[in-house]
Each structure stands twice: as structure tokens, then as C-alpha cells.
C-alpha atoms as a PDB file:
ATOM      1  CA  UNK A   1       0.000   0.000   0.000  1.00  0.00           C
ATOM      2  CA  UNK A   2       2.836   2.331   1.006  1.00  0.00           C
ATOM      3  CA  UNK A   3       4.807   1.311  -1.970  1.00  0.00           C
ATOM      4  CA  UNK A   4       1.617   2.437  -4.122  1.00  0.00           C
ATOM      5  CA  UNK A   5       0.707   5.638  -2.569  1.00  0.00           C
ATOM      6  CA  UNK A   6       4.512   6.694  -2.810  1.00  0.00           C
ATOM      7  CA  UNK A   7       4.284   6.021  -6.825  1.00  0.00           C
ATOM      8  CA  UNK A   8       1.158   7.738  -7.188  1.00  0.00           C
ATOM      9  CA  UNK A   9       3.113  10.452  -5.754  1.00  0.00           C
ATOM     10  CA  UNK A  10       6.444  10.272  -7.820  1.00  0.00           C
ATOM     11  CA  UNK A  11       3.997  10.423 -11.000  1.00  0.00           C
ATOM     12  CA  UNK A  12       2.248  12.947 -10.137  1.00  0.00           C
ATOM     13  CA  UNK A  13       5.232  14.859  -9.420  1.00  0.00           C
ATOM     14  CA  UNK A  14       6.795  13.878 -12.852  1.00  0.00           C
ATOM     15  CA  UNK A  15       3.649  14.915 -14.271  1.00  0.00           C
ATOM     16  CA  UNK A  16       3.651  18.508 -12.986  1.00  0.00           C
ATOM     17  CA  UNK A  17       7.884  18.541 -14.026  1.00  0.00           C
ATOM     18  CA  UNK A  18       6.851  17.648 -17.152  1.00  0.00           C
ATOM     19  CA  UNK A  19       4.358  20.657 -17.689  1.00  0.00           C
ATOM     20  CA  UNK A  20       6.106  22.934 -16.631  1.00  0.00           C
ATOM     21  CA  UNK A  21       9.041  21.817 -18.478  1.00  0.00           C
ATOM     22  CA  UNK A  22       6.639  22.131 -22.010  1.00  0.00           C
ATOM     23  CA  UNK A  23       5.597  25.183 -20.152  1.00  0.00           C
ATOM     24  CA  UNK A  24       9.171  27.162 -19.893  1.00  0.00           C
ATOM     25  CA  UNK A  25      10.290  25.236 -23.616  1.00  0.00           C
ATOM     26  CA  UNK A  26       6.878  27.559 -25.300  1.00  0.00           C
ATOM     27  CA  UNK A  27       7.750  30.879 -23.389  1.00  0.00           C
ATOM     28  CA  UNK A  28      11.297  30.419 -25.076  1.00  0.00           C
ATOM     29  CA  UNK A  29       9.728  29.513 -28.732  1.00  0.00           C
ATOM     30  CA  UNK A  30       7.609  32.682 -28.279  1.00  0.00           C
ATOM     31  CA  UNK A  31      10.525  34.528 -27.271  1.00  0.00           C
ATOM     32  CA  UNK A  32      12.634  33.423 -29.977  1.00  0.00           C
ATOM     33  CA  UNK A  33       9.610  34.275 -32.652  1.00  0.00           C
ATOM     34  CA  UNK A  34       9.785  37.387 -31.465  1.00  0.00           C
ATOM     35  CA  UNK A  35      13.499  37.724 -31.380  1.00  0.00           C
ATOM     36  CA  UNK A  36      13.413  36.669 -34.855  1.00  0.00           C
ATOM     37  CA  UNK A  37      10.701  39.413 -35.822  1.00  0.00           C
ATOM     38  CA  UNK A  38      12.619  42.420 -34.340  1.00  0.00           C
ATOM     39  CA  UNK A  39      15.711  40.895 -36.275  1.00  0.00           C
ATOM     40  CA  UNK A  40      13.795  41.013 -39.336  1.00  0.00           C
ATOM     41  CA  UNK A  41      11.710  44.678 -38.703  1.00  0.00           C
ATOM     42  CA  UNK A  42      15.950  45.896 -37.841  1.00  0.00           C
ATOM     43  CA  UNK A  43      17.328  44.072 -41.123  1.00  0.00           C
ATOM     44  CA  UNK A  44      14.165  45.717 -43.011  1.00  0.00           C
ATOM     45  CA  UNK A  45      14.600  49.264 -41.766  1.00  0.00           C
ATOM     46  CA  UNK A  46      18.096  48.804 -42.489  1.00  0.00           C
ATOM     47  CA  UNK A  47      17.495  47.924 -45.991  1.00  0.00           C
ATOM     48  CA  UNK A  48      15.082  50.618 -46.648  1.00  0.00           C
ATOM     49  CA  UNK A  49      17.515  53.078 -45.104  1.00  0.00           C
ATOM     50  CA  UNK A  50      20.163  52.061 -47.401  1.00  0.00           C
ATOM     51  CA  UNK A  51      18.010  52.565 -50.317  1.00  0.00           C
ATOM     52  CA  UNK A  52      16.378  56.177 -49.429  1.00  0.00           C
ATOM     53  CA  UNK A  53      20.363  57.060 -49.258  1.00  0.00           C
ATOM     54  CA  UNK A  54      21.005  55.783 -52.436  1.00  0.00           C
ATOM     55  CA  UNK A  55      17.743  57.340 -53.581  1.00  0.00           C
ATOM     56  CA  UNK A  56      16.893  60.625 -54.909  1.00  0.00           C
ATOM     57  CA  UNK A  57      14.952  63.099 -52.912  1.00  0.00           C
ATOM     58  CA  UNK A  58      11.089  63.562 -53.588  1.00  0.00           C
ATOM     59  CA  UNK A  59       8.309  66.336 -52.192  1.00  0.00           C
ATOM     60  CA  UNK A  60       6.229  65.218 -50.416  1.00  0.00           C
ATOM     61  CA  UNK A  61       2.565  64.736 -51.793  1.00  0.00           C
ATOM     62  CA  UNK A  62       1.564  68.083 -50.098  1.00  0.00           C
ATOM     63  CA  UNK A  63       3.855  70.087 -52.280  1.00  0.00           C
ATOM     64  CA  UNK A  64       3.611  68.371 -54.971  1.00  0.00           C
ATOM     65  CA  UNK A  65      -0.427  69.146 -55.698  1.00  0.00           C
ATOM     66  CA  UNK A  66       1.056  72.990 -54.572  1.00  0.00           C
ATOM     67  CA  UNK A  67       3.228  72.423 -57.153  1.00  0.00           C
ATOM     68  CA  UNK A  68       0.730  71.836 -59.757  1.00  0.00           C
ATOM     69  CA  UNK A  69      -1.078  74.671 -58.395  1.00  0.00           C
ATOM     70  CA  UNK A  70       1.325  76.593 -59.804  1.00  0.00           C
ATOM     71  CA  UNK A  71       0.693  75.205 -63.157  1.00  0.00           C
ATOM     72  CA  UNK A  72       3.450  72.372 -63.634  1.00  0.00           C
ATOM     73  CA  UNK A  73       2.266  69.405 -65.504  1.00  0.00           C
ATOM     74  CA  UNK A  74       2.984  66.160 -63.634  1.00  0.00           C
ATOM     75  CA  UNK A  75       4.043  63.091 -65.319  1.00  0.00           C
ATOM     76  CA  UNK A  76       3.817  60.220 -62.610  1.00  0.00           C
ATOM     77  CA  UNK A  77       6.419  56.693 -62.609  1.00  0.00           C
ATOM     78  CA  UNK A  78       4.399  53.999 -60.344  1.00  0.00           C
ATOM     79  CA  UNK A  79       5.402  50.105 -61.036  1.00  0.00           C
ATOM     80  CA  UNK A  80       3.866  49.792 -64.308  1.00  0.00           C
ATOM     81  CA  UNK A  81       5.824  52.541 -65.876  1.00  0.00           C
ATOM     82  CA  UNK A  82       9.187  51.325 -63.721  1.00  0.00           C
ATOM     83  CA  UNK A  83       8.118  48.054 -65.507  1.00  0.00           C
ATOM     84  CA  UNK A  84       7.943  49.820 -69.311  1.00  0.00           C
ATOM     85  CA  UNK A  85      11.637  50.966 -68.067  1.00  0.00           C
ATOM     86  CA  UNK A  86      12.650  47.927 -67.605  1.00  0.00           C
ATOM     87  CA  UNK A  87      11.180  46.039 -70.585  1.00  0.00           C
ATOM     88  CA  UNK A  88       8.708  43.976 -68.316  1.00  0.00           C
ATOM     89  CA  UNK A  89       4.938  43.505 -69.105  1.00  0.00           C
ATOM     90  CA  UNK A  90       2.725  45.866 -67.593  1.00  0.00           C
ATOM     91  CA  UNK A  91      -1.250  45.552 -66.458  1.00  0.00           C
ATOM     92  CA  UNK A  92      -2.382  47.909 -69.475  1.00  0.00           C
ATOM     93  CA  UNK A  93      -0.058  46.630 -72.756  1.00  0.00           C
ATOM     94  CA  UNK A  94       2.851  45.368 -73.077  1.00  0.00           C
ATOM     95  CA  UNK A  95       6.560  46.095 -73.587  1.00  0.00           C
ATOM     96  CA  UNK A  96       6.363  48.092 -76.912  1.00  0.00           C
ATOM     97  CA  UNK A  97      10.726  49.488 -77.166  1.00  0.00           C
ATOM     98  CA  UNK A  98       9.769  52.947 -78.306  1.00  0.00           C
ATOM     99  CA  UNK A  99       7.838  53.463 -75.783  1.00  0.00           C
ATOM    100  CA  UNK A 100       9.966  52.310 -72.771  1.00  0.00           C
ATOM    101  CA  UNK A 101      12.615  54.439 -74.379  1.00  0.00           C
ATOM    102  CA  UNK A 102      10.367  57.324 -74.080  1.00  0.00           C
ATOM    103  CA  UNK A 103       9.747  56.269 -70.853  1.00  0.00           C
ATOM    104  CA  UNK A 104      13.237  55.672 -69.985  1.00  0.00           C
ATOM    105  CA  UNK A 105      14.488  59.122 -71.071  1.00  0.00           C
ATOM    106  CA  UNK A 106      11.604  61.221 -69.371  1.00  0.00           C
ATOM    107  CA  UNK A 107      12.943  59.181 -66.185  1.00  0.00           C
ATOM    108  CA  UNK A 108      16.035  60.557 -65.728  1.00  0.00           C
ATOM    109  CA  UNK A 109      16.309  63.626 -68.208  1.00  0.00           C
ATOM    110  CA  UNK A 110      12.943  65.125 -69.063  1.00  0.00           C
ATOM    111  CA  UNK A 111      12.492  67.704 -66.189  1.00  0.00           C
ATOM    112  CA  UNK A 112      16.473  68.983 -67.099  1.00  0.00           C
ATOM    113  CA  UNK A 113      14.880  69.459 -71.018  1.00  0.00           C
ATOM    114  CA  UNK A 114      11.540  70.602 -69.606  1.00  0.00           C
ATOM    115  CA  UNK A 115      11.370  72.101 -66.619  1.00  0.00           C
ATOM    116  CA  UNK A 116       7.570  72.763 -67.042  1.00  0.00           C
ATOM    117  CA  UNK A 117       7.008  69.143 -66.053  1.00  0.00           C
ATOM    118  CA  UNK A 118       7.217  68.135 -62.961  1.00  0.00           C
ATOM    119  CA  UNK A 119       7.871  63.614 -62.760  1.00  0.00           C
ATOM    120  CA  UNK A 120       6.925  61.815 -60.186  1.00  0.00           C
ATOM    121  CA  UNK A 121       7.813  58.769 -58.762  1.00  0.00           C
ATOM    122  CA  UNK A 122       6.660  55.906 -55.959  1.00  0.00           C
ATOM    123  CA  UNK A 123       9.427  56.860 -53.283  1.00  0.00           C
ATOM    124  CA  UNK A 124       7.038  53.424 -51.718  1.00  0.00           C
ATOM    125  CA  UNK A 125      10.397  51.378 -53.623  1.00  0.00           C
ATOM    126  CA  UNK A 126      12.072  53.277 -51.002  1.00  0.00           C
ATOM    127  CA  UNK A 127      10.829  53.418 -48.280  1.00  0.00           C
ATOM    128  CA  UNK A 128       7.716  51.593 -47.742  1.00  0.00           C
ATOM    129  CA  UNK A 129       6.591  48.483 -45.231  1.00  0.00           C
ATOM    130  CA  UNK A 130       3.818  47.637 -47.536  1.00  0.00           C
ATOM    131  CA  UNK A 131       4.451  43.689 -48.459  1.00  0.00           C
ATOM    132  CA  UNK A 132       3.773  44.562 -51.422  1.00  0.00           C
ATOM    133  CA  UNK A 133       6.462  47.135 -52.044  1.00  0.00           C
ATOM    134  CA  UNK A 134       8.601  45.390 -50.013  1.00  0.00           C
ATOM    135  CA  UNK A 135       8.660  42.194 -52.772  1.00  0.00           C
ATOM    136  CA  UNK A 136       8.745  44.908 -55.856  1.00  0.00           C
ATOM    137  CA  UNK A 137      11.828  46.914 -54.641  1.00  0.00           C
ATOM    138  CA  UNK A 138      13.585  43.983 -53.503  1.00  0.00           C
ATOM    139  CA  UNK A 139      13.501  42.888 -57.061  1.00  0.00           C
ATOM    140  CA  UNK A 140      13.577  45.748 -58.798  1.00  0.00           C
ATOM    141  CA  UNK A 141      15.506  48.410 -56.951  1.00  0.00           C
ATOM    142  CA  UNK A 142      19.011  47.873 -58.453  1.00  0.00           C
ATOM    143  CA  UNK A 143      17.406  47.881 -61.766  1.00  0.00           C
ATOM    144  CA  UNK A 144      15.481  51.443 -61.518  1.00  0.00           C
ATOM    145  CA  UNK A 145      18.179  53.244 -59.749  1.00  0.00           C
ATOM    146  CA  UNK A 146      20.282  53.412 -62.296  1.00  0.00           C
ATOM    147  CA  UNK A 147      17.572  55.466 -64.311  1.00  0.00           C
ATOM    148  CA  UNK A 148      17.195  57.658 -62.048  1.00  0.00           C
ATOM    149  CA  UNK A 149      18.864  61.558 -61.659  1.00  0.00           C
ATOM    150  CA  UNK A 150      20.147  61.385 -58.275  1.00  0.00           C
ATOM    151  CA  UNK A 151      20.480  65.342 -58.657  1.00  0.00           C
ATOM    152  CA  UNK A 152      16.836  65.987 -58.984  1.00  0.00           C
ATOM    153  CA  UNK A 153      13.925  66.153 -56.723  1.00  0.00           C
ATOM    154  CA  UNK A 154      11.369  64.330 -58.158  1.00  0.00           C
ATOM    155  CA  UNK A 155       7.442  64.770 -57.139  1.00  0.00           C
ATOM    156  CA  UNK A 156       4.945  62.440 -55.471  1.00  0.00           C
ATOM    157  CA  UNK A 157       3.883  59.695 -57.410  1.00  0.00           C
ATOM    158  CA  UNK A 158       1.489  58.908 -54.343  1.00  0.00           C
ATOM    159  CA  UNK A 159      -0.987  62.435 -54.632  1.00  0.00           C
ATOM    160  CA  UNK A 160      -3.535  60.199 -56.310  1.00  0.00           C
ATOM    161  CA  UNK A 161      -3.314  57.333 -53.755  1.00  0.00           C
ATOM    162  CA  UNK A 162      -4.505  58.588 -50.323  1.00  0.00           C
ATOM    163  CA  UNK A 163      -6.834  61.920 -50.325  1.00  0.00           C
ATOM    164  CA  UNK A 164      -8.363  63.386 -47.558  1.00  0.00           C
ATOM    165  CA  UNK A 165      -9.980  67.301 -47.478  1.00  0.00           C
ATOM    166  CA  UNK A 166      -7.192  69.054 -47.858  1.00  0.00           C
ATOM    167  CA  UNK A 167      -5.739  67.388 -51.067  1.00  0.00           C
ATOM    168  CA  UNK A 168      -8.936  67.491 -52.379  1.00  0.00           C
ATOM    169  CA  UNK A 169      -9.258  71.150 -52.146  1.00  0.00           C
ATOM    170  CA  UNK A 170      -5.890  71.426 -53.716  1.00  0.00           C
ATOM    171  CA  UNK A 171      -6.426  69.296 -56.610  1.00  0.00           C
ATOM    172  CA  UNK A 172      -9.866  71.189 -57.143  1.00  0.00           C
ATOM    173  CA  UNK A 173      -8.013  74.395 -57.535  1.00  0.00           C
ATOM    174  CA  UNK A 174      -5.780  73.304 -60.401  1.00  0.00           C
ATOM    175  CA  UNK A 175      -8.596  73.506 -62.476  1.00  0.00           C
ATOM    176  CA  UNK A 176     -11.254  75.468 -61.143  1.00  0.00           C
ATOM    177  CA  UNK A 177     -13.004  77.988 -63.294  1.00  0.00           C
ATOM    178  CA  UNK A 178     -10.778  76.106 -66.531  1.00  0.00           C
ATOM    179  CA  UNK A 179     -11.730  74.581 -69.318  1.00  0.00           C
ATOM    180  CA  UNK A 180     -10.519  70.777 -68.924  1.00  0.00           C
ATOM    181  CA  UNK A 181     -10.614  67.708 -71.533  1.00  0.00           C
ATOM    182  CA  UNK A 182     -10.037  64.617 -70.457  1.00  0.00           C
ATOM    183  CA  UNK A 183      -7.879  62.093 -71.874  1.00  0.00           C
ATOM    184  CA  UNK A 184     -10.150  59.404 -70.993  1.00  0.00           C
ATOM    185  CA  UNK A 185     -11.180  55.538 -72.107  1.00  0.00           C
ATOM    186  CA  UNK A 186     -14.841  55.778 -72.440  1.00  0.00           C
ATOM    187  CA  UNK A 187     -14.755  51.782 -71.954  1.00  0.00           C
ATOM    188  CA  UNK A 188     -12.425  52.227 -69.283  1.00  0.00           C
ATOM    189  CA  UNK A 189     -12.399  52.687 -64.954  1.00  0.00           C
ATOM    190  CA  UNK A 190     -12.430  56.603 -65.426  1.00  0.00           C
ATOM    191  CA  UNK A 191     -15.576  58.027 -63.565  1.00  0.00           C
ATOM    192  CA  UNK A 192     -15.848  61.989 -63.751  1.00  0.00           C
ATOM    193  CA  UNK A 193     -16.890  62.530 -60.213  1.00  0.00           C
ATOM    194  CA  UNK A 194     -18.710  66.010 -59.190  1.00  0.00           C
ATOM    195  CA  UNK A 195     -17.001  66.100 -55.998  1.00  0.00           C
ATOM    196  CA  UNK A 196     -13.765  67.099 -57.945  1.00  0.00           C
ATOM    197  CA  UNK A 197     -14.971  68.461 -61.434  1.00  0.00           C
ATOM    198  CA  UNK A 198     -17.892  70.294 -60.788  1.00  0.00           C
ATOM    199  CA  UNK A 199     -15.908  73.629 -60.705  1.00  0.00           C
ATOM    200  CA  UNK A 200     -14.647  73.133 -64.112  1.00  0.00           C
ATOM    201  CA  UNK A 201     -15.549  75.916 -66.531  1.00  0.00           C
ATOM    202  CA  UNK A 202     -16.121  73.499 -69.401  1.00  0.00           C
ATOM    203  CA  UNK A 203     -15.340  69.963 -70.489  1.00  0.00           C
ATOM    204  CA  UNK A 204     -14.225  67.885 -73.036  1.00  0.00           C
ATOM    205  CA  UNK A 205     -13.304  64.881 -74.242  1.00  0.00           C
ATOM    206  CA  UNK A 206     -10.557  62.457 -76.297  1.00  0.00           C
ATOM    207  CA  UNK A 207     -11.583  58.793 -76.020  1.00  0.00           C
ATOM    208  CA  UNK A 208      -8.860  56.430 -76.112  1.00  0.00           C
ATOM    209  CA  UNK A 209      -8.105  52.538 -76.106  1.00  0.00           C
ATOM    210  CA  UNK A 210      -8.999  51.380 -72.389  1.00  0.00           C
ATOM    211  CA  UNK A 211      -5.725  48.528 -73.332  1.00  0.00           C
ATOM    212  CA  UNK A 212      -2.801  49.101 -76.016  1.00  0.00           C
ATOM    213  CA  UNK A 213      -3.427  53.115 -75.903  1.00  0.00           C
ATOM    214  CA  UNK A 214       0.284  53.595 -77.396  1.00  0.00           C
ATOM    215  CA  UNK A 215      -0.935  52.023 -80.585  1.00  0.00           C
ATOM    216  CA  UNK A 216      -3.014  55.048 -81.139  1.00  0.00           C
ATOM    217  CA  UNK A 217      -0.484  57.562 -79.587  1.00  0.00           C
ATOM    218  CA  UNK A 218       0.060  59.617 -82.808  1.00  0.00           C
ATOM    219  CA  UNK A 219      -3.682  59.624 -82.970  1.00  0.00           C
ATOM    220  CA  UNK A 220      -4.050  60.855 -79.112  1.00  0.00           C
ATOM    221  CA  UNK A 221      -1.648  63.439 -79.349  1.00  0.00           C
ATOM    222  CA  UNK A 222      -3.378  65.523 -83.037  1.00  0.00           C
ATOM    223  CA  UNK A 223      -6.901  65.331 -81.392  1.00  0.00           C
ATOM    224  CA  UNK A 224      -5.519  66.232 -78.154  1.00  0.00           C
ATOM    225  CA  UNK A 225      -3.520  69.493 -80.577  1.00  0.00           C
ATOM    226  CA  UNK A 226      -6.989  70.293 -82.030  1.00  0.00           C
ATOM    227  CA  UNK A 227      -7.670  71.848 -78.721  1.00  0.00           C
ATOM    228  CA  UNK A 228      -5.852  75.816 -79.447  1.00  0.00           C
ATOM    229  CA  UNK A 229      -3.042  76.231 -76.324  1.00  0.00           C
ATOM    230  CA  UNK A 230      -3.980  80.060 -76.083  1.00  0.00           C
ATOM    231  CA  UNK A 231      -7.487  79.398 -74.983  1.00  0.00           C
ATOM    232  CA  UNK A 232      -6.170  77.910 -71.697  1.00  0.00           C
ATOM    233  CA  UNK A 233      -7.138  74.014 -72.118  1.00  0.00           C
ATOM    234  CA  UNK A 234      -6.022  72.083 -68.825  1.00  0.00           C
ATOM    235  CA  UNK A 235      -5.345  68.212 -69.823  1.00  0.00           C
ATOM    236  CA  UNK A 236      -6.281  65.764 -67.255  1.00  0.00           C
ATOM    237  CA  UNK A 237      -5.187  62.181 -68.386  1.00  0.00           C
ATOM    238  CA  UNK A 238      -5.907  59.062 -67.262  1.00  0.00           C
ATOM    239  CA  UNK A 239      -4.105  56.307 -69.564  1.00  0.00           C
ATOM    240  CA  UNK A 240      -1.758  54.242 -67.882  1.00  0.00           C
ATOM    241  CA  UNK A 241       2.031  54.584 -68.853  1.00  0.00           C
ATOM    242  CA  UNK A 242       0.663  56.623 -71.887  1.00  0.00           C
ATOM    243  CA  UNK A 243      -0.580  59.105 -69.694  1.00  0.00           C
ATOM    244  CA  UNK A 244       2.781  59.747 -68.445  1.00  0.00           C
ATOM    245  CA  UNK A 245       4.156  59.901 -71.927  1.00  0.00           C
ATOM    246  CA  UNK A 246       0.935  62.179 -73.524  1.00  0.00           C
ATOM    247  CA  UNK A 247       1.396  64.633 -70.553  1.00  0.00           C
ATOM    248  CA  UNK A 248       5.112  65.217 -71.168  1.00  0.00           C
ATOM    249  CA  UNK A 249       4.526  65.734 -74.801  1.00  0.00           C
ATOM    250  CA  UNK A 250       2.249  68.240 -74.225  1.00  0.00           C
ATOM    251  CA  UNK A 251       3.823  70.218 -71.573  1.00  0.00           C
ATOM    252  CA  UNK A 252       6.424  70.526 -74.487  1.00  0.00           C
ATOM    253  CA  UNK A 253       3.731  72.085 -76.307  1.00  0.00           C
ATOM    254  CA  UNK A 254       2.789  74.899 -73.717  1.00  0.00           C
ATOM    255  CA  UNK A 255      -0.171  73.018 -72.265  1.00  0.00           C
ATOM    256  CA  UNK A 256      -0.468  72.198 -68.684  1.00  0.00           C
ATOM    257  CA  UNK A 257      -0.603  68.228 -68.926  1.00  0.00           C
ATOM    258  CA  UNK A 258      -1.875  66.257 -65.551  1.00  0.00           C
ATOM    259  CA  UNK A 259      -1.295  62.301 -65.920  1.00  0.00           C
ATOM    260  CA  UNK A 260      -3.908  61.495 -62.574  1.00  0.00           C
ATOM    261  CA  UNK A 261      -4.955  58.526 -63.431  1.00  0.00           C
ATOM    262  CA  UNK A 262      -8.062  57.029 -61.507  1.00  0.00           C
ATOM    263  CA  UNK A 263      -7.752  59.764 -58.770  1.00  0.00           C
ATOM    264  CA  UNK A 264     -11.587  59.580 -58.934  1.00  0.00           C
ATOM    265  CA  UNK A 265     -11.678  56.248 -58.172  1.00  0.00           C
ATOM    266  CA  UNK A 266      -9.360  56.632 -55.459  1.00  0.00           C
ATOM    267  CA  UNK A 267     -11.402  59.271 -54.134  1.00  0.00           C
ATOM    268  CA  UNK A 268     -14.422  57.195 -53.534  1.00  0.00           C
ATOM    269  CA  UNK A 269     -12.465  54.590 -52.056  1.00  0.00           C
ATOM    270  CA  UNK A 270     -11.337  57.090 -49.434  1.00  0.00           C
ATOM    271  CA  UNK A 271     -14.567  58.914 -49.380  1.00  0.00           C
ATOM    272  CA  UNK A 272     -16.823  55.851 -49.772  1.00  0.00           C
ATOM    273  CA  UNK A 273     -15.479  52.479 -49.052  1.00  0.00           C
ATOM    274  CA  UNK A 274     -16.056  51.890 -52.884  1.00  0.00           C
ATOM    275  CA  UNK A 275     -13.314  49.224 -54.327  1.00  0.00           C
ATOM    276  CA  UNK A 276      -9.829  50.341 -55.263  1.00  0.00           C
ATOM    277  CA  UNK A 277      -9.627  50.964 -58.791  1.00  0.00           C
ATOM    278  CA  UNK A 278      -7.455  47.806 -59.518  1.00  0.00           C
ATOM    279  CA  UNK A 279     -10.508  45.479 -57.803  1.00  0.00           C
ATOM    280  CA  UNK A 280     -12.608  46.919 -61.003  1.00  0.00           C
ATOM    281  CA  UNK A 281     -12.615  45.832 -64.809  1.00  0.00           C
ATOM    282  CA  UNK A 282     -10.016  47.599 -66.952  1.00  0.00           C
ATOM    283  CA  UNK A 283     -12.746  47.148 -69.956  1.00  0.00           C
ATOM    284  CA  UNK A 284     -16.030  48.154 -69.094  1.00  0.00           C
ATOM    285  CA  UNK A 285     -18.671  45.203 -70.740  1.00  0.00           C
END
């Protein structure tokens, strides 16, 4: 009986050594999980330091849209047009070598040859913990640096990304009381929303291809000249990496040129909860 009771004992005892055992073994898994996170948030911020040093500068998205209050044209480089650059595909056409040349020299030249343009870029390959920014420069940032002016201060690629009031307001005052035509797919994403344009003086239009737009570009570009640049036409453009072409071309040409892209749709998104414009069709059925 003693023998028994004294075993009961001795297991139980093992028992309650062996929990706490598994007990003190999970604390230090934990602790090592989160060892290895800080490591990796240190080696990250690290990274991203090195490449905002290696960067050039960029304004921030405030002063760019004061920027283009001024009456700059803006042509904007986000990962489709670092793509074109790089003779990758892109989500509205693909590779096409006179364009990406184009593209190429606007990049790291165009605002030295025409300083009436202001070009943007996503300083997100620079400096951004979004996961998916993260993947894209860590493939790509060795590639687009090179293309880059390390001289210049380039604007905000971002202005059309996150609004709130106050970039709103600014955009609205680029073209209030002016005569605007949009550079527009009718098929397309584009949605002409009255909480931006209904200030504009008058409106117009230039339809082009929601997909493959440069295959028309010569086309673009004559209707867009048919509009006389001493009557004080404002261009707002929304057509991909063509948009950042188009608006260069015609800054060149004494317009002001915006390439905004689907800052409407970005605007209900903030606004409304409505989907980002990349959740919607390119080509409306």
C-alpha cells in the first residue's frame, strides 16, 4: 500500500515537471519568434535606409499638388511605368521598345529638357513596409536606380493614392473655373466625379483605347492638338504609362498636362469604401 501511494506520488510529481518543463520550452519559442521578428523589422529598416540614401529626394505629396497649383504638368512613374523601363509587361499593354525608351528618357532627363514638367515617382520602392512594395523593390531596386537623376527632386507619385480634405481642395483648384478635356477611355475605370470636377468651366473629351493606348499615340496626341493652347485648355489624363508619356509631350507644347490617373476612383475609395480601382474591370462590358 505504502509502496503504491509513494508512486502515485512520484507520477504525479513527474507529471507537474513535465508541464512545466513544455511550459518554460513555449515561453522560449515565443521569445525566440519574437526575437526573430525584431531581427527582421531591424534588417528591413536597415534595408530601406540604405536605399532612401542611395535614392533621390522627392516632395512630399503636399507640395507636390502645390506644385501643380502653380501650373506644372505632372508626369507620374508607379510600377507599371518602372516596368515599361525595364522592358517587363505591364497591367495595361505590353513592352512596346519605343515606348519604354520614351519612358526611360523622361525618367532621368525630361524635367532637365523641360522644366515645365514636374515627374513623379513611388518613393514606396524606397521606403515603404507595404508587403507589397517590399517584394517589388527587392527585385527591382538595383534595376530602376540606375535610371534615375540622383540630382533631382522628383514629385509624389502617391498624390492620387490617399486623399483626404485638404488634397482634395488642392487638386480642385488646379482647375477650377478652366476649361478641362479629359484624356479618358470611355470603356475604361475613369468616372468623372462632381465632388472634384464640378468647378470646371467646361469639359471635353478624347476617347482612347482602355488597353494598347500607345498604338493610337500619334492619334491621341493631333486630337488632343486640335484643342488651341492660347485658350487655356487644362489636360487631365488618365491612360496608364501613356498618360505619363501624352502629358510630357504636351507640356512641351505649352499646355499644362496632368497624368492622374483614376484619382476619382481613389477618391471614392477614401470617401466611400467603394473598391480600389485595380478590384474593377479595366474594360467596361
Amino acid at each position: 500500500m505504502l509502496k503504491s501511494i509513494v508512486s502515485k506520488m512520484m507520477g504525479r510529481e513527474a507529471d507537474a515537471l513535465n508541464d512545466e518543463i513544455a511550459r518554460l520550452k513555449d515561453i522560449v519559442s515565443r521569445q525566440n519568434d519574437e526575437m526573430a521578428a525584431c531581427r527582421d523589422v531591424l534588417s528591413l529598416q536597415k534595408k530601406m535606409t540604405a536605399r532612401r540614401a542611395a535614392a533621390p529626394k522627392t516632395y512630399a505629396m503636399g507640395r507636390t499638388i502645390e506644385l501643380l497649383e502653380t501650373g506644372l504638368s505632372c508626369a507620374r512613374y508607379g510600377d507599371g511605368e518602372f516596368n515599361l523601363c525595364c522592358d517587363l509587361p505591364y497591367a495595361f499593354g505590353r513592352p512596346n521598345e519605343k515606348l519604354d525608351e520614351r519612358l526611360r528618357h523622361i525618367l532621368k532627363h525630361g524635367m532637365r529638357e523641360n522644366p515645365r514638367c514636374l515627374v513623379c515617382i513611388s518613393d514606396s520602392l524606397f521606403a515603404s513596409a507595404d508587403d507589397f512594395w517590399i517584394e517589388y523593390s527587392d527585385r527591382m531596386f538595383d534595376k530602376i536606380i540606375p535610371l534615375l537623376d540622383p540630382y533631382l527632386v522628383y514629385g509624389a507619385t502617391g498624390i492620387t493614392r490617399v486623399l483626404d480634405e485638404k488634397s482634395i481642395a488642392g487638386f480642385r483648384r488646379i482647375w477650377d473655373g478652366k476649361k478641362v478635356v479629359f484624356v479618358v477611355p470611355s470603356k475604361g475605370r475613369f468616372i468623372d466625379e462632381p465632388r472634384l470636377f464640378d468647378n470646371i468651366a467646361q469639359k471635353a473629351f478624347v476617347d482612347i483605347p482602355p488597353m494598347e493606348a500607345f498604338a493610337e499615340y500619334d492619334r491621341i496626341l493631333s486630337d488632343c492638338k486640335k484643342f488651341p493652347v492660347g485658350e487655356g485648355w487644362l489636360f487631365y489624363i488618365a491612360a496608364g504609362a501613356v498618360a505619363t508619356l501624352l502629358a510630357y509631350d504636351l507640356s512641351l507644347l505649352g499646355y499644362q498636362a496632368l497624368d492622374l490617373g483614376h484619382l476619382p476612383n481613389i477618391l471614392r475609395h477614401c470617401l466611400d469604401g467603394a473598391p480600389m480601382p485595380e478590384q474593377t474591370a479595366k474594360v467596361k462590358e
